[in-house]
Protein backbone atom coordinates (compact mmCIF):
# COMPACT_ATOMS: atom_id res chain seq x y z
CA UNK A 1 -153.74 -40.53 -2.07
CA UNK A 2 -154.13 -37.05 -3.08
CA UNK A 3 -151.26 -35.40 -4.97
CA UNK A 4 -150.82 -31.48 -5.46
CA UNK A 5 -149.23 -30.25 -8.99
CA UNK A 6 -148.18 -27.40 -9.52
CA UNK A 7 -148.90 -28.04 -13.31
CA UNK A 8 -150.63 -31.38 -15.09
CA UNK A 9 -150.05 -32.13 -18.18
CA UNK A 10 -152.32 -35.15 -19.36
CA UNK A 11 -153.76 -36.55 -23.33
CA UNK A 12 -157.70 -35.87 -23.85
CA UNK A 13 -159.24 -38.98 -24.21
CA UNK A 14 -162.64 -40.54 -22.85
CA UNK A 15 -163.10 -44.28 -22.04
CA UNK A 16 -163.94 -46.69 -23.91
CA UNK A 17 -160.49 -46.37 -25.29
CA UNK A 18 -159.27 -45.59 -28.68
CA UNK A 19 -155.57 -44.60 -29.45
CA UNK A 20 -155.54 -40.69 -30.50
CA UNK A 21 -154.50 -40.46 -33.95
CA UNK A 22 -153.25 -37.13 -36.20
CA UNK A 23 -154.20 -33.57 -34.50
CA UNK A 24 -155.59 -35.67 -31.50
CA UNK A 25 -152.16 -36.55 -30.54
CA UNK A 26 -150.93 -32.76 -29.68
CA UNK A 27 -153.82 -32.19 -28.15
CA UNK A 28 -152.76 -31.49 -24.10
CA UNK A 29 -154.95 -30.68 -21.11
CA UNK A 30 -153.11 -28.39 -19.29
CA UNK A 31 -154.30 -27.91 -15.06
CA UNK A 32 -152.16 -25.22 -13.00
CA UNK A 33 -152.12 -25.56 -8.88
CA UNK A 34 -154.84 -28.63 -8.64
CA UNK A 35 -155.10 -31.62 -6.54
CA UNK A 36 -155.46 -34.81 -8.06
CA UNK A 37 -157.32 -37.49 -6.07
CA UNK A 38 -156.97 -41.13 -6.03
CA UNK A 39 -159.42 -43.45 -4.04
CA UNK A 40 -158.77 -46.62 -2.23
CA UNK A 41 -159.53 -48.59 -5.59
CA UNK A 42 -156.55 -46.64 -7.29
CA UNK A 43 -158.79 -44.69 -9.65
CA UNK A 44 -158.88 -41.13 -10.03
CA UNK A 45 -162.07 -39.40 -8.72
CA UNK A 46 -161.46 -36.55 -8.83
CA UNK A 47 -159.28 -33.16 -9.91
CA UNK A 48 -159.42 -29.89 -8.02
CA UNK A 49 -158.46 -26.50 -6.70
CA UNK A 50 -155.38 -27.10 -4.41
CA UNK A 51 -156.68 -27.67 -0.92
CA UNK A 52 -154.60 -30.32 0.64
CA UNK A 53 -152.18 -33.03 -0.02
CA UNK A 54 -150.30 -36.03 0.75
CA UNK A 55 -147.25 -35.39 -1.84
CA UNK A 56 -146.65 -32.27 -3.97
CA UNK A 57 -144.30 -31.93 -7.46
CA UNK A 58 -143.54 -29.53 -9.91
CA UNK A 59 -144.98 -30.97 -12.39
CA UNK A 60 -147.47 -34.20 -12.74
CA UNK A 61 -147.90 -36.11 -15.99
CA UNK A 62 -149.47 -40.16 -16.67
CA UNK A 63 -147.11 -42.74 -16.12
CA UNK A 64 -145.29 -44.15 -19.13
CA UNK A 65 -146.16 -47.51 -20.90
CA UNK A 66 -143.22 -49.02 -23.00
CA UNK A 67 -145.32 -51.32 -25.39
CA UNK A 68 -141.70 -52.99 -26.98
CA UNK A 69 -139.16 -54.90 -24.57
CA UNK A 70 -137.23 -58.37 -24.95
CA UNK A 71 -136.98 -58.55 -20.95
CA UNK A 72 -136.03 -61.28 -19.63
CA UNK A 73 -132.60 -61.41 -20.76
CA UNK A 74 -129.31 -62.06 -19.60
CA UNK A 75 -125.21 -61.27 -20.52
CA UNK A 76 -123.67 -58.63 -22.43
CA UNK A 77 -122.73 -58.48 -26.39
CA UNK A 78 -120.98 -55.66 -25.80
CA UNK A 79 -118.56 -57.25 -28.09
CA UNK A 80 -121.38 -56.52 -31.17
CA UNK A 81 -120.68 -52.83 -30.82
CA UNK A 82 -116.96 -52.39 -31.74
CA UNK A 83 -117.68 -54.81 -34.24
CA UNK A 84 -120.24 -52.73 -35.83
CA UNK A 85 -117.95 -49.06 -35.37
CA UNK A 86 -115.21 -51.78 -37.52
CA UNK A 87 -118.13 -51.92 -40.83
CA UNK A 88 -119.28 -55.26 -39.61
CA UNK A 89 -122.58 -55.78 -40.76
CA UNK A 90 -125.57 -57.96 -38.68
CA UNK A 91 -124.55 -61.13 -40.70
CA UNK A 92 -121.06 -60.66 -40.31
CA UNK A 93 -121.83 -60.73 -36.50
CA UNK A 94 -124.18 -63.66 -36.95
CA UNK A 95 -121.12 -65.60 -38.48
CA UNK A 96 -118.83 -64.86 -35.82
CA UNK A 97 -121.38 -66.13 -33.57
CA UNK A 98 -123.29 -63.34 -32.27
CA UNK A 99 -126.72 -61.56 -32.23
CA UNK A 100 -130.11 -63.45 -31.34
CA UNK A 101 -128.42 -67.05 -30.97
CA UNK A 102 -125.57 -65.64 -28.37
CA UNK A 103 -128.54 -64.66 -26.29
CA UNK A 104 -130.44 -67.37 -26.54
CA UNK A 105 -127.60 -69.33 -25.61
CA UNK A 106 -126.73 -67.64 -22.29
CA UNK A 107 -130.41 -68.01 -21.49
CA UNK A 108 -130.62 -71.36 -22.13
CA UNK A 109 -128.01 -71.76 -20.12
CA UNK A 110 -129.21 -69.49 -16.97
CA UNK A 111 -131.54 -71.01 -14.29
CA UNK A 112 -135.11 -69.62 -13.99
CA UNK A 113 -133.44 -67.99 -10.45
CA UNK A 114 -130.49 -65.75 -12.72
CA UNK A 115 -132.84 -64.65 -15.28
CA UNK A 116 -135.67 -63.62 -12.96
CA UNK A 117 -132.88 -61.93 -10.84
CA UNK A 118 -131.99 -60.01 -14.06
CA UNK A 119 -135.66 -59.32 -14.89
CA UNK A 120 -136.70 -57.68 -11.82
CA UNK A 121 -133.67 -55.65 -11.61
CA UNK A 122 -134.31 -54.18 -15.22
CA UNK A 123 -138.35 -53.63 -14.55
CA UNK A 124 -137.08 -51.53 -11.10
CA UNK A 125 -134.95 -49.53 -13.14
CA UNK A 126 -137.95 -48.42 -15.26
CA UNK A 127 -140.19 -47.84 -12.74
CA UNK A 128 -137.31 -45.73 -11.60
CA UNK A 129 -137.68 -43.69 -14.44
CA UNK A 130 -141.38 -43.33 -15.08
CA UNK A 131 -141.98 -46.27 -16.95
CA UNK A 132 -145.05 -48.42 -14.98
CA UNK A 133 -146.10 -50.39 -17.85
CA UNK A 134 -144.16 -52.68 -19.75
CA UNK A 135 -144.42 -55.34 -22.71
CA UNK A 136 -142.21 -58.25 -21.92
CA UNK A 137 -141.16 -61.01 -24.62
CA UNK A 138 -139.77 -64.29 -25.13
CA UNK A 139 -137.92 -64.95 -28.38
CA UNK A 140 -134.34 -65.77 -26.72
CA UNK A 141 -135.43 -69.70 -26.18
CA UNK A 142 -135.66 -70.74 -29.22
CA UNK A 143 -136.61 -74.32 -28.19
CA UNK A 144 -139.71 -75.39 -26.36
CA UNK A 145 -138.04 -75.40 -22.83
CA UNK A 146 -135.95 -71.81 -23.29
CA UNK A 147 -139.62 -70.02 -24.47
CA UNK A 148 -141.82 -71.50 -21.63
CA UNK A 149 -138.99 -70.90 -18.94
CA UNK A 150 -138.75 -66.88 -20.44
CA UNK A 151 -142.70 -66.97 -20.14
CA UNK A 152 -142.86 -68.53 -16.83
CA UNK A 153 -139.75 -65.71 -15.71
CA UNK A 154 -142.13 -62.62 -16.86
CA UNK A 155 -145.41 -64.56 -15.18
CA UNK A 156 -143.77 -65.02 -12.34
CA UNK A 157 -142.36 -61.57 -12.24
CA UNK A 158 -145.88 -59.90 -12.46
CA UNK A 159 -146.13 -60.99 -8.42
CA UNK A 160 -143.27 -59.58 -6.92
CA UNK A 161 -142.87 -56.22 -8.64
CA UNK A 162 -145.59 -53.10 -9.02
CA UNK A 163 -145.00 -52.73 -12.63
CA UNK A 164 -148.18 -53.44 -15.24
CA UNK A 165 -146.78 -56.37 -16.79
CA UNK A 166 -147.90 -57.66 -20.50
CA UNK A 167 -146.57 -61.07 -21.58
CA UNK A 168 -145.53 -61.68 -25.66
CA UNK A 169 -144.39 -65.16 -27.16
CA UNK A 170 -141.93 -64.39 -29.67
CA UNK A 171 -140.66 -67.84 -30.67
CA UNK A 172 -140.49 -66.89 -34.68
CA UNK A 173 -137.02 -64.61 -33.14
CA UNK A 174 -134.54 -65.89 -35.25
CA UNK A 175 -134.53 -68.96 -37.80
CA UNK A 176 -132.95 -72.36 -36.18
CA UNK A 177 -129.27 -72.64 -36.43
CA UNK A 178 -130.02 -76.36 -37.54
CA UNK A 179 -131.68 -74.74 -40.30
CA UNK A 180 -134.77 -76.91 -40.75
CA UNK A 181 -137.64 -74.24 -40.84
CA UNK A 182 -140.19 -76.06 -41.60
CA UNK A 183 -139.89 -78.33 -38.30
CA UNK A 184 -138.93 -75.11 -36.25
CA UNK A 185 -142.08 -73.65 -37.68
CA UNK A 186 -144.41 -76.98 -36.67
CA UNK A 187 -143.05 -77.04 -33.50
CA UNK A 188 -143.83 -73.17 -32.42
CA UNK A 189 -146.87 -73.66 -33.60
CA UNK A 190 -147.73 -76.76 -31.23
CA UNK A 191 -146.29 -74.58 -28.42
CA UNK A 192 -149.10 -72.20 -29.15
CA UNK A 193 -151.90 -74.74 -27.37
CA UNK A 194 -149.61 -74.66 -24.62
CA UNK A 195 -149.28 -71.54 -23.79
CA UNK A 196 -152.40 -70.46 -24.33
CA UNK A 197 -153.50 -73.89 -21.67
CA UNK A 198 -150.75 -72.25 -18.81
CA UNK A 199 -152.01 -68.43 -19.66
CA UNK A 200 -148.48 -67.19 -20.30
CA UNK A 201 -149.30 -64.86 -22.92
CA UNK A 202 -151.39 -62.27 -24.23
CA UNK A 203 -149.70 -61.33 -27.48
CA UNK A 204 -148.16 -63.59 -30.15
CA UNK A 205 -145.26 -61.65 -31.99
CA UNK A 206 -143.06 -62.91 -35.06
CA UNK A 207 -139.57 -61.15 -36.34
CA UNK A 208 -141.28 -61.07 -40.22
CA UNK A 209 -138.53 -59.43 -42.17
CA UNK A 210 -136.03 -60.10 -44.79
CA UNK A 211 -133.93 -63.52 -43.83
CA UNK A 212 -135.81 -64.50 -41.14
CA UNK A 213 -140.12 -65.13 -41.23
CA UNK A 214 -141.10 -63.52 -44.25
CA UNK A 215 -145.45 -63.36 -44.25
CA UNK A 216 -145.81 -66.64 -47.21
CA UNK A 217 -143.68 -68.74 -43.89
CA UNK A 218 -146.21 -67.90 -41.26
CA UNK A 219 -149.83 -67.74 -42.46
CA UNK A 220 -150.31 -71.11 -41.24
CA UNK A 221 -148.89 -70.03 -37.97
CA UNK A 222 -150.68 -66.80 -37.53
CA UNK A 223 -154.20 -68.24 -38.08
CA UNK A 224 -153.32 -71.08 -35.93
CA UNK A 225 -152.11 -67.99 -33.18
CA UNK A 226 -155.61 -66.03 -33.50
CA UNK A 227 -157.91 -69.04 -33.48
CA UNK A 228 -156.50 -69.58 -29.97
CA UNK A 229 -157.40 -66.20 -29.28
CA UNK A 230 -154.13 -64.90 -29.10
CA UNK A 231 -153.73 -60.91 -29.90
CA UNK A 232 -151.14 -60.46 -33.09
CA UNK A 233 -147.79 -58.24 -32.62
CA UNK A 234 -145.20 -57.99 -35.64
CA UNK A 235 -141.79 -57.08 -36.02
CA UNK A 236 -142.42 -55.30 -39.13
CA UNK A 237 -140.43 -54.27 -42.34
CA UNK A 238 -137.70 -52.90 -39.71
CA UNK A 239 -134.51 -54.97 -42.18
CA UNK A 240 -136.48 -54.21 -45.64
CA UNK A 241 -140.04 -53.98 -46.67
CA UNK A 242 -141.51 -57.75 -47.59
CA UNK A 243 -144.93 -56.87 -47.37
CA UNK A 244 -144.99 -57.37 -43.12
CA UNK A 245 -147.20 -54.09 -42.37
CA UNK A 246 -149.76 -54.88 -45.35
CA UNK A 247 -149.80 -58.72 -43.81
CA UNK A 248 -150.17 -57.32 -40.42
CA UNK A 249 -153.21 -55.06 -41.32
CA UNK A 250 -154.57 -57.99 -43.00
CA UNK A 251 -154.71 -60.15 -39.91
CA UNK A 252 -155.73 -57.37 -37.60
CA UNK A 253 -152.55 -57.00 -35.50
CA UNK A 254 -152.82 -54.88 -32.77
CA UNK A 255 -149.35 -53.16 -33.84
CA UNK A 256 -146.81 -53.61 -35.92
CA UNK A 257 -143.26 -52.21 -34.95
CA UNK A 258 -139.90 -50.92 -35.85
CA UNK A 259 -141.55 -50.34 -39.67
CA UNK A 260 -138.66 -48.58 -40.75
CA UNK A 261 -138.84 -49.57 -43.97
CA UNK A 262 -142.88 -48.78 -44.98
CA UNK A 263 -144.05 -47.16 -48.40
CA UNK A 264 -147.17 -44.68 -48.60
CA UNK A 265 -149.15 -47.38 -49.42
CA UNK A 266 -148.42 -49.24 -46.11
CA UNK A 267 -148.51 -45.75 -44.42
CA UNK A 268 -152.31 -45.62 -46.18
CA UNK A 269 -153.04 -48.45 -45.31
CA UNK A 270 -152.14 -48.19 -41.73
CA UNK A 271 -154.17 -44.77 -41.15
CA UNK A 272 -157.26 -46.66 -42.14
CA UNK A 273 -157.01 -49.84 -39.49
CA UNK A 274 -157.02 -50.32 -36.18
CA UNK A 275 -153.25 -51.55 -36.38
CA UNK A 276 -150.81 -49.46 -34.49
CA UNK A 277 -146.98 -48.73 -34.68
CA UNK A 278 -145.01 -49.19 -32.75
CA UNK A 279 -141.90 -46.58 -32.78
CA UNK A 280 -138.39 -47.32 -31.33
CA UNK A 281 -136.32 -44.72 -32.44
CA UNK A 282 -133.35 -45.74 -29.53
CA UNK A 283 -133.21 -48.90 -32.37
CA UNK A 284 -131.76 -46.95 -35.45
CA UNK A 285 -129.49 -45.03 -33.51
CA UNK A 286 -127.51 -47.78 -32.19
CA UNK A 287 -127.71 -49.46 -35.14
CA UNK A 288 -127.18 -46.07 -37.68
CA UNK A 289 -129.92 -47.17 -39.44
CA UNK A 290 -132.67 -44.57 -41.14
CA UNK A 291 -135.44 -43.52 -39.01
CA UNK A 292 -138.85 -44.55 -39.38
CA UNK A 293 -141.27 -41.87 -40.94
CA UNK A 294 -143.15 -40.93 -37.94
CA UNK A 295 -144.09 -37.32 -39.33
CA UNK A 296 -145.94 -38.73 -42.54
CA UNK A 297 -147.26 -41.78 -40.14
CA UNK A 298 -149.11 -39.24 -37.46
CA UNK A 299 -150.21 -36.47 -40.30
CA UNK A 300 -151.52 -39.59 -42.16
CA UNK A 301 -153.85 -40.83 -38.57
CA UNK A 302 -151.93 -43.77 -38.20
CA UNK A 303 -152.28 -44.39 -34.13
CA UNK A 304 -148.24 -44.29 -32.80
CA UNK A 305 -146.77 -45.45 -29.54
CA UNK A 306 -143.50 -45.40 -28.53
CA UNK A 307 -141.31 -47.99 -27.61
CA UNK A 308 -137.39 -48.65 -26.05
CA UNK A 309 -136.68 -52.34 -27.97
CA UNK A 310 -134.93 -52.60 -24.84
CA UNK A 311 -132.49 -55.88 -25.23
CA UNK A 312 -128.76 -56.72 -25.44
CA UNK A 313 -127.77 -56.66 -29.35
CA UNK A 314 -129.26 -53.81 -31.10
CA UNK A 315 -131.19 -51.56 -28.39
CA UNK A 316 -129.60 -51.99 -24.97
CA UNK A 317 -131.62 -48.39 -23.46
CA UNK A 318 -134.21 -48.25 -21.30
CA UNK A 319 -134.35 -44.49 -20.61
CA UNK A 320 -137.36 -43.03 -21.62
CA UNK A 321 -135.66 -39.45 -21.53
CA UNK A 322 -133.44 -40.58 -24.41
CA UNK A 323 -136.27 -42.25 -26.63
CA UNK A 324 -138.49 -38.41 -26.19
CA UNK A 325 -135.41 -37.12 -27.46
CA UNK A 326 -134.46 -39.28 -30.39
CA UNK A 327 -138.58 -39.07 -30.89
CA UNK A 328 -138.60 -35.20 -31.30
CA UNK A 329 -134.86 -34.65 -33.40
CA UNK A 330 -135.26 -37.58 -35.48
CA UNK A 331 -138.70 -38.53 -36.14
CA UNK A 332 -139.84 -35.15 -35.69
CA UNK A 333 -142.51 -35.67 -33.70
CA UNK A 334 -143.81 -32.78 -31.31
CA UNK A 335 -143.88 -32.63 -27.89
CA UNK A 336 -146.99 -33.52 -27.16
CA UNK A 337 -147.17 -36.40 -29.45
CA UNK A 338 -144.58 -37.85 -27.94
CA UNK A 339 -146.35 -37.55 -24.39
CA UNK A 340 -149.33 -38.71 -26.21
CA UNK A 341 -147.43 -42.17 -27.46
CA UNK A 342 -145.48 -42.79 -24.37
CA UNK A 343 -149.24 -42.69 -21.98
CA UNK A 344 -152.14 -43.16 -23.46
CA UNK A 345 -151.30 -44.86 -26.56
CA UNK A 346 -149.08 -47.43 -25.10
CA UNK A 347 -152.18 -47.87 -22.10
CA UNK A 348 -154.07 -48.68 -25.09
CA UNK A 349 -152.30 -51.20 -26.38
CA UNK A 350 -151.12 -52.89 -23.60
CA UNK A 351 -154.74 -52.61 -22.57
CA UNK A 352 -154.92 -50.51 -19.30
CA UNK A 353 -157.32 -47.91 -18.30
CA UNK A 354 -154.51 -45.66 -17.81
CA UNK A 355 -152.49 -43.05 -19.81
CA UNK A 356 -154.66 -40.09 -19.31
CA UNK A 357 -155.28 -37.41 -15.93
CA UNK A 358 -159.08 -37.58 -15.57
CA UNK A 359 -162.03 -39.49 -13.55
CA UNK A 360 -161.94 -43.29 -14.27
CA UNK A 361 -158.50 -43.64 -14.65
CA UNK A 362 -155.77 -45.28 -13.14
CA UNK A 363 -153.89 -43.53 -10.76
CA UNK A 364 -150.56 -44.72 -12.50
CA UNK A 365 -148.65 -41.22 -12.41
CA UNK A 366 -145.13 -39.62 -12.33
CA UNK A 367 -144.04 -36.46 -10.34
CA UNK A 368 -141.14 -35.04 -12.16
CA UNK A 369 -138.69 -32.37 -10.43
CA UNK A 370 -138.90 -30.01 -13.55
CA UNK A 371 -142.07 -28.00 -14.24
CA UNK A 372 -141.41 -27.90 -18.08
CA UNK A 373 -141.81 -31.22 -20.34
CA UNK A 374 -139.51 -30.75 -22.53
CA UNK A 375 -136.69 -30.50 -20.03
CA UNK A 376 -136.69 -34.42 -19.97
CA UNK A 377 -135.58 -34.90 -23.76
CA UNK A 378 -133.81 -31.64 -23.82
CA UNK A 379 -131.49 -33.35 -20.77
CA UNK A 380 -132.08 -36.97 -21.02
CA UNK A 381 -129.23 -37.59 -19.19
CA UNK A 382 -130.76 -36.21 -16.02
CA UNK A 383 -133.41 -38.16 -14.41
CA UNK A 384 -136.21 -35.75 -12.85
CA UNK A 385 -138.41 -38.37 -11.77
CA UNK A 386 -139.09 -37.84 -8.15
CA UNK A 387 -142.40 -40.17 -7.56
CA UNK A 388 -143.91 -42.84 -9.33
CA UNK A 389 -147.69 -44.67 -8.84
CA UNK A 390 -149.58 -46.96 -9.85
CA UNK A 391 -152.96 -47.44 -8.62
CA UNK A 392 -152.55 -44.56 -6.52
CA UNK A 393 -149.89 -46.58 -4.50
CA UNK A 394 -146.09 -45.01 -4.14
CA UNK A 395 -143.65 -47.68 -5.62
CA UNK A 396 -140.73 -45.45 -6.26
């Protein structure tokens, strides 16, 4: 496949890979009238003065990696969002029998068929819009049989569609509605050997916040979670700040995400690990909830992806157009930054060669209508994706 751009826009980065951090973020190679060839192993090999071509666009750019989804889901809690315009707050809503448990109710109560129906249909819409790489979770099972059957739904779904698929076990979601903790806890934590016997997931995540898994609840859990090799994710400070980002740095996460709520010190802390975060800005607008302090994060080095939270209670948007522009007004991140986190940095961390324009990578790219970036967060409404690859193949 050889594709002619008008204009590339692509992060700087060599392999091995490291996520870019601070000044290394903004900085953009820029390539005007090139081709950009792909070989038969869907690697790049090469990138050169225009000669001939099998497609052409306005402007070419990496392929986008969302490292923060709860696909698969299924139903609506539509319901959840007059209630909150009415001053109800997220227990209030818990009370009248919404948020996590609704879901997990509805996908208890789906067949593995319905859900991976629901699945697909939501990955296609992302590769629709640029997005090729994608972290998928558990977490609305809550019992041994609804967590493996989510698992199984986003294994399964890694065969039939040409996304880059990474699976997460997020059993530690939401407490038990029985209450009992401590058994809920025990019985996670034996799931762990199972999973890890069936291959169903990469990452292990936990929601470790204020009412749900503060870090003192799941020590015992985490070790157990990296002696089987597992890679750690958190759900970080996003509710109020309980010490999740300095626990995650302890235990080596790879990232820890929403972290609305972080201090300096975390911030400190965070520029001087190899922990990431994970930024979902489409999260505190639905919910009118601050912002997370992206500007002090990236000054600071702290490595920064971006993320959707797609899911049905408190982030239901997938459009990447829409998180570039809530990145850029509201976390004040630049332009190129944000390309930065939606590419490389998420490639990084969802572990793909991928993310950057250059020999060696994947060939995962999108072919936008507009020559100018900053068209797509300026009019997120508008979709100017024309072509999407990965490996060098056409899959939208």
């Amino acid at each position: 496949m050889v594709v002619h751009a008008e204009r590339v826009l692509t992060p700087i980065a060599e392999i091995p890979r490291k996520p870019l951090r601070g000044r290394e973020m903004r900085k953009v190679q820029e390539y005007l009238d090139v081709d950009i060839v792909i070989d038969s192993d869907g690697k790049i090999s090469d990138i050169r003065k225009h000669k001939s071509a099998d497609l052409r666009a306005r402007l070419v750019t990496p392929a986008l990696f969302d490292t923060h989804t709860h696909i698969p889901f299924i139903g609506s809690r539509a319901f959840e969002f007059l209630m909150r315009t009415r001053g109800k707050s997220y227990i209030d809503i818990l009370a009248a029998g919404g948020g996590i448990h609704y879901t997990a109710k509805l996908v208890n109560g789906a067949s593995f068929d319905e859900l991976l129906s629901i699945a697909e249909r939501h990955v296609r819409k992302f590769l629709q819009h640029g997005v090729v790489g994608i972290e998928c979770k558990s977490g609305y099972g809550l019992s041994v049989e609804g967590e493996l059957k989510q698992l199984e739904v986003i294994n399964h779904l890694k065969s039939i569609v040409p996304a880059k698929l990474v699976s997460t076990f997020l059993g530690l979601h939401a407490k038990p509605v029985d209450g009992n903790v401590e058994s809920y806890l025990k019985t996670m934590q034996e799931l762990l050997l199972v999973i890890r016997e069936r291959n169903l997931a990469r990452f292990v995540d936990a929601f470790c916040d204020k009412g749900v898994y503060e870090p003192s609840m799941i020590e015992e859990f985490v070790n157990e979670a990296k002696s089987l090799e597992f890679e750690l994710r958190l759900h970080a400070d996003e509710i109020a700040n309980v010490g999740a980002t300095k626990f995650g740095v302890k235990h080596g996460a790879r990232s820890v995400d929403h972290v609305l709520k972080v201090t300096e010190e975390d911030v400190e802390l965070l520029s001087n690990s190899e922990t990431m975060a994970v930024l979902m800005p489409t999260t505190s607008f639905y919910l009118g909830e601050t912002y997370a302090p992206a500007r002090l994060m990236i000054d600071k080095g702290v490595a920064v992806a971006l993320g959707s939270d797609f899911n049905p209670g408190s982030s239901p948007i997938f459009q990447p157009s829409f998180v570039m522009h809530l990145a850029i007004r509201f976390l004040g991140m630049e332009p190129e930054e944000v390309l930065t986190a939606y590419t490389y940095n998420g490639a990084v961390l969802l572990g793909f060669d991928s993310g950057v324009i250059a020999p060696g990578f994947a060939g995962d790219l999108v072919l936008w209508s507009t020559n100018e970036f900053l068209d797509i967060p300026y009019m997120f409404q508008e979709n100017f994706v024309e072509h999407v690859l990965v490996d060098g193949r056409l899959v939208f």
